[in-house]
N, C-alpha and C. Protein backbone atom coordinates (compact mmCIF):
# COMPACT_ATOMS: atom_id res chain seq x y z
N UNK A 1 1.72 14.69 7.79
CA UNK A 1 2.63 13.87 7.01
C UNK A 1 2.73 14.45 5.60
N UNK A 2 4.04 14.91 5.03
CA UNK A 2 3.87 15.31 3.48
C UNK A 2 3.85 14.31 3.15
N UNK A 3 3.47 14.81 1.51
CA UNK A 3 3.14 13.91 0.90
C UNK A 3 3.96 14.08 -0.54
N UNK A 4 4.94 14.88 -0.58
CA UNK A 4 5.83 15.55 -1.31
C UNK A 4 6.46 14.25 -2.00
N UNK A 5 6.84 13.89 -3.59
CA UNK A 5 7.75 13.37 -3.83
C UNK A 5 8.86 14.10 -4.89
N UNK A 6 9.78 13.98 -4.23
CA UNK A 6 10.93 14.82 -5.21
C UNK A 6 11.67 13.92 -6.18
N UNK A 7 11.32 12.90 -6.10
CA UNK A 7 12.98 12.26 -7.53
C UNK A 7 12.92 10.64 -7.14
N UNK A 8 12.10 10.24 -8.33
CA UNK A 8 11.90 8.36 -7.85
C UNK A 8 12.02 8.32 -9.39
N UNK A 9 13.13 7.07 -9.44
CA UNK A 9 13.37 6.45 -10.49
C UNK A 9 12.35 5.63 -10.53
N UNK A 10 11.66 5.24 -12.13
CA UNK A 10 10.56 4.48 -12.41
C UNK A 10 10.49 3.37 -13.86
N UNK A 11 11.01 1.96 -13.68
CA UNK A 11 10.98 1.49 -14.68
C UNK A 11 9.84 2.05 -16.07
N UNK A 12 9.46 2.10 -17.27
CA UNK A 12 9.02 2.76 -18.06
C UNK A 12 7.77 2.01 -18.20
N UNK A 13 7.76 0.73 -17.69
CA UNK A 13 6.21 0.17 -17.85
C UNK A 13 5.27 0.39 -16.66
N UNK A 14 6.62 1.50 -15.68
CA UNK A 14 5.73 1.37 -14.72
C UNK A 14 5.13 3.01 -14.50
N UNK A 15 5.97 3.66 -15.38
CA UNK A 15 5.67 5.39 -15.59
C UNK A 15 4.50 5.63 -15.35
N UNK A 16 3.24 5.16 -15.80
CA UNK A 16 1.59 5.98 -15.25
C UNK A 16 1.40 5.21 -14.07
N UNK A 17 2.31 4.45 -13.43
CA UNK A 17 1.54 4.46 -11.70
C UNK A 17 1.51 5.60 -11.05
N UNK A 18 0.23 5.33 -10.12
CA UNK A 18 -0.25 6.84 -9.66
C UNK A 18 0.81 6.52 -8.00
N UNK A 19 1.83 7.35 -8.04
CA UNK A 19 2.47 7.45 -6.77
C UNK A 19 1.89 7.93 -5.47
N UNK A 20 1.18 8.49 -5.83
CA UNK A 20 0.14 9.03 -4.66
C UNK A 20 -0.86 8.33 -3.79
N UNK A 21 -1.63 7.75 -4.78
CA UNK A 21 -2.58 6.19 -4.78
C UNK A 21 -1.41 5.75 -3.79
N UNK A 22 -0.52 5.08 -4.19
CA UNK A 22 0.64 4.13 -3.36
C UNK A 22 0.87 4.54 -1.84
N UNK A 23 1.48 5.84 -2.27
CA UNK A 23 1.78 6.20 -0.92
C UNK A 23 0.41 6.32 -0.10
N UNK A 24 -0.60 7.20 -0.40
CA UNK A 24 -1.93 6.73 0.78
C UNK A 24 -2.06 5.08 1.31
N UNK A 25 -2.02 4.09 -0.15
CA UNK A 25 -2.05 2.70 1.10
C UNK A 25 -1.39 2.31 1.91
N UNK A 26 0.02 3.11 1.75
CA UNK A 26 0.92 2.59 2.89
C UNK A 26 0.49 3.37 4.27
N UNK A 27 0.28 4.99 4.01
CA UNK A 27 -0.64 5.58 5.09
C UNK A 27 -1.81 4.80 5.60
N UNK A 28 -2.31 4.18 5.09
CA UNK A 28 -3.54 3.34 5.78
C UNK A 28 -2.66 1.94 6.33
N UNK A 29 -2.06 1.41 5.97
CA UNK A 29 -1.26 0.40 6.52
C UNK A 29 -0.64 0.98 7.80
N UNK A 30 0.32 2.10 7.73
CA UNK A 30 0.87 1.97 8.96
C UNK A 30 -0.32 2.94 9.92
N UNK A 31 -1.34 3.56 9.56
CA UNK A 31 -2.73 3.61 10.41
C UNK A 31 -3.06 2.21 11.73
N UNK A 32 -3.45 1.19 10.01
CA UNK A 32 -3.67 -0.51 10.93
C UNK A 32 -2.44 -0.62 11.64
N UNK A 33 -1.54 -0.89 11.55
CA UNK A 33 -0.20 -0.78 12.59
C UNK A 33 -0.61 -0.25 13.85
N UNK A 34 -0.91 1.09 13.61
CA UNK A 34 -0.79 1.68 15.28
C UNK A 34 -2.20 1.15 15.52
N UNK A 35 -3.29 0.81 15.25
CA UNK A 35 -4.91 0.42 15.68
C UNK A 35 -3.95 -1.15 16.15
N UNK A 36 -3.00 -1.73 15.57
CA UNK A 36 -2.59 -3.26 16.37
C UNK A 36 -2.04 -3.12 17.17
N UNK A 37 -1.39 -2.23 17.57
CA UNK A 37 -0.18 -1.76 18.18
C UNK A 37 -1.02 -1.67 19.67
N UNK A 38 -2.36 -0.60 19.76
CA UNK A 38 -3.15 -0.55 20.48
C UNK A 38 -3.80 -2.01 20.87
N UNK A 39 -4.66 -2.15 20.18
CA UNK A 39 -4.98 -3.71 20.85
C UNK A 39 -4.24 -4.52 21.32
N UNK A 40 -2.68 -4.60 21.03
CA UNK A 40 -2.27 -5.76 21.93
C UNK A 40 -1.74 -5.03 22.89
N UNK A 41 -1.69 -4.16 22.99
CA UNK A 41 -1.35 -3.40 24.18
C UNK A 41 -2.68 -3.37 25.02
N UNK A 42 -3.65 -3.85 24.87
CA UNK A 42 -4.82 -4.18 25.60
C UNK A 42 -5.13 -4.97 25.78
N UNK A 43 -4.30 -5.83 25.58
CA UNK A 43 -4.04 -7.40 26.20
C UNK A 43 -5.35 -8.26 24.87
N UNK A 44 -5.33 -7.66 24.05
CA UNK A 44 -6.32 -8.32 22.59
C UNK A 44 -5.32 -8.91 21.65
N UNK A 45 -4.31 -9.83 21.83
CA UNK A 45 -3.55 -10.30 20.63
C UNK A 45 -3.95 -10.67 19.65
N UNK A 46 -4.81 -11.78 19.74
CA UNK A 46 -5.54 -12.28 18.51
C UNK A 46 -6.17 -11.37 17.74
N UNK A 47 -6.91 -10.38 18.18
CA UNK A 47 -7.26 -9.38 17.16
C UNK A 47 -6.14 -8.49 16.61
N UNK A 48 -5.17 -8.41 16.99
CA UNK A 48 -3.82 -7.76 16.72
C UNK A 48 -3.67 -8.24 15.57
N UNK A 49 -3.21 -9.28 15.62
CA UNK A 49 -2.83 -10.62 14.85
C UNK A 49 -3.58 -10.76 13.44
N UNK A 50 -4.80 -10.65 13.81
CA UNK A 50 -5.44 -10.78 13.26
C UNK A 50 -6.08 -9.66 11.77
N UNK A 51 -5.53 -8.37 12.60
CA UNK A 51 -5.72 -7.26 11.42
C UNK A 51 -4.64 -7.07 10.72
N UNK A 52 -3.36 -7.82 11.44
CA UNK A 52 -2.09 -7.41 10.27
C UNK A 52 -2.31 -8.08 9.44
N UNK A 53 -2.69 -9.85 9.66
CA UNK A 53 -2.71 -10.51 8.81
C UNK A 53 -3.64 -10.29 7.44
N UNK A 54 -4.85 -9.60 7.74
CA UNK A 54 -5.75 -9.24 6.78
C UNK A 54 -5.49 -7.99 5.89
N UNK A 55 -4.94 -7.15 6.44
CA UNK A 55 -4.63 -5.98 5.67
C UNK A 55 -2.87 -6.52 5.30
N UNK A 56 -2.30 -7.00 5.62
CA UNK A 56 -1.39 -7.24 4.61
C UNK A 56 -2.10 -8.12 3.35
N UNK A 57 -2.87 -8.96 3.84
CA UNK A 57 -2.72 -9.34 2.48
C UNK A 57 -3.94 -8.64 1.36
N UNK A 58 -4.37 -7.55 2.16
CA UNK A 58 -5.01 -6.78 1.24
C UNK A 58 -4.22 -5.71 0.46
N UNK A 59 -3.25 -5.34 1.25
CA UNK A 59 -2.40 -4.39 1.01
C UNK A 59 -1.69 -4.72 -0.35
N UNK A 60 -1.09 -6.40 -0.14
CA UNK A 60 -0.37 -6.51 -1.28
C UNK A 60 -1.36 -6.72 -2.69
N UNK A 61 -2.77 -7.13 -2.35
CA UNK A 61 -3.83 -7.20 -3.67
C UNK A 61 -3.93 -6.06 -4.47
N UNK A 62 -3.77 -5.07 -3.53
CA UNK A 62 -4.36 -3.66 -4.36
C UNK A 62 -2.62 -3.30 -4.76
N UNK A 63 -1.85 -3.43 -4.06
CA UNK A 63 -0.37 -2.37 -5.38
C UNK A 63 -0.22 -4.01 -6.35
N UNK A 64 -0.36 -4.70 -6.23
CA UNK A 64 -0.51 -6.00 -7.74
C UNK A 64 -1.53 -5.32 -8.41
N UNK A 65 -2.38 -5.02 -8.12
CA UNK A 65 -3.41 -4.51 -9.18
C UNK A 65 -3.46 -3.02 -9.67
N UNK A 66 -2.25 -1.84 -8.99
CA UNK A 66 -2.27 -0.97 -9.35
C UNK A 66 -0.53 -0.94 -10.19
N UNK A 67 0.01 -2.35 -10.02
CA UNK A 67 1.11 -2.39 -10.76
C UNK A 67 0.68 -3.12 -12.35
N UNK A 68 -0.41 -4.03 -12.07
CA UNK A 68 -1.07 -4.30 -13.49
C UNK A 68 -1.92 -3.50 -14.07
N UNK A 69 -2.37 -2.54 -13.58
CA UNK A 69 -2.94 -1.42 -14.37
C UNK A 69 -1.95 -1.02 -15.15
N UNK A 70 -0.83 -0.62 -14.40
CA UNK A 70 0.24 0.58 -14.96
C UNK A 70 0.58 -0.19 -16.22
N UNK A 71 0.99 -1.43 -15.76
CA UNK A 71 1.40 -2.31 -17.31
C UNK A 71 0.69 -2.44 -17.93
N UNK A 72 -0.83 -2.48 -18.12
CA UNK A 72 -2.05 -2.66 -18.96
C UNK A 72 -2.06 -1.47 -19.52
N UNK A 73 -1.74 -0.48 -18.78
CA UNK A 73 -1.62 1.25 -19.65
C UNK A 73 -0.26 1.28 -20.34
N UNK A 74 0.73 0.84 -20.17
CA UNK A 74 2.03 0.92 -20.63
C UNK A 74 1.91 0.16 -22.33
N UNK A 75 1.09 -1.33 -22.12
CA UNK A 75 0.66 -1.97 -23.36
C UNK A 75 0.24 -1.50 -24.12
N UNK A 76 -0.85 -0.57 -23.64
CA UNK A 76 -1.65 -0.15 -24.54
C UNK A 76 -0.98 1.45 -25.74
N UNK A 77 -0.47 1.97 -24.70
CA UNK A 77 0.30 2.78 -25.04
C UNK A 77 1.57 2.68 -26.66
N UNK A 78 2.64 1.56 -25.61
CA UNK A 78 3.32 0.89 -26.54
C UNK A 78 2.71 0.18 -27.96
């Protein structure tokens, strides 16, 4: 999978997010995807179920906290 980014517009408070950081959690997200994808295909729903629900909402903890960094660096900056 590259990992190449060529040309992303970036509001200015949000300029020192690390794009890279980002894109790996979504690589680990759609990882958990195919690990659910598998289990319910093994007749395990509830555990299916059960890992989207947890890593989404881990997923969204960590880019909130790597979008309040960026603005905590943007503050400080400014």
């Amino acid at each position: 999978m590259s990992r190449k980014v060529k040309s992303v517009r970036v509001p200015l408070e949000l300029e020192t997010l690390n794009l890279s950081k980002l894109i790996r959690e979504f690589e680990n997200y759609l990882r958990d995807l195919e690990s659910a994808t598998l289990l319910k295909q093994e007749g395990n729903r509830e555990a299916a179920e059960a890992l989207i629900k947890t890593r989404q909402l881990d997923l969204g903890k960590r880019i909130a906290k790597m979008i309040w960094e960026a603005r905590v660096e943007y503050g400080k900056i400014k």
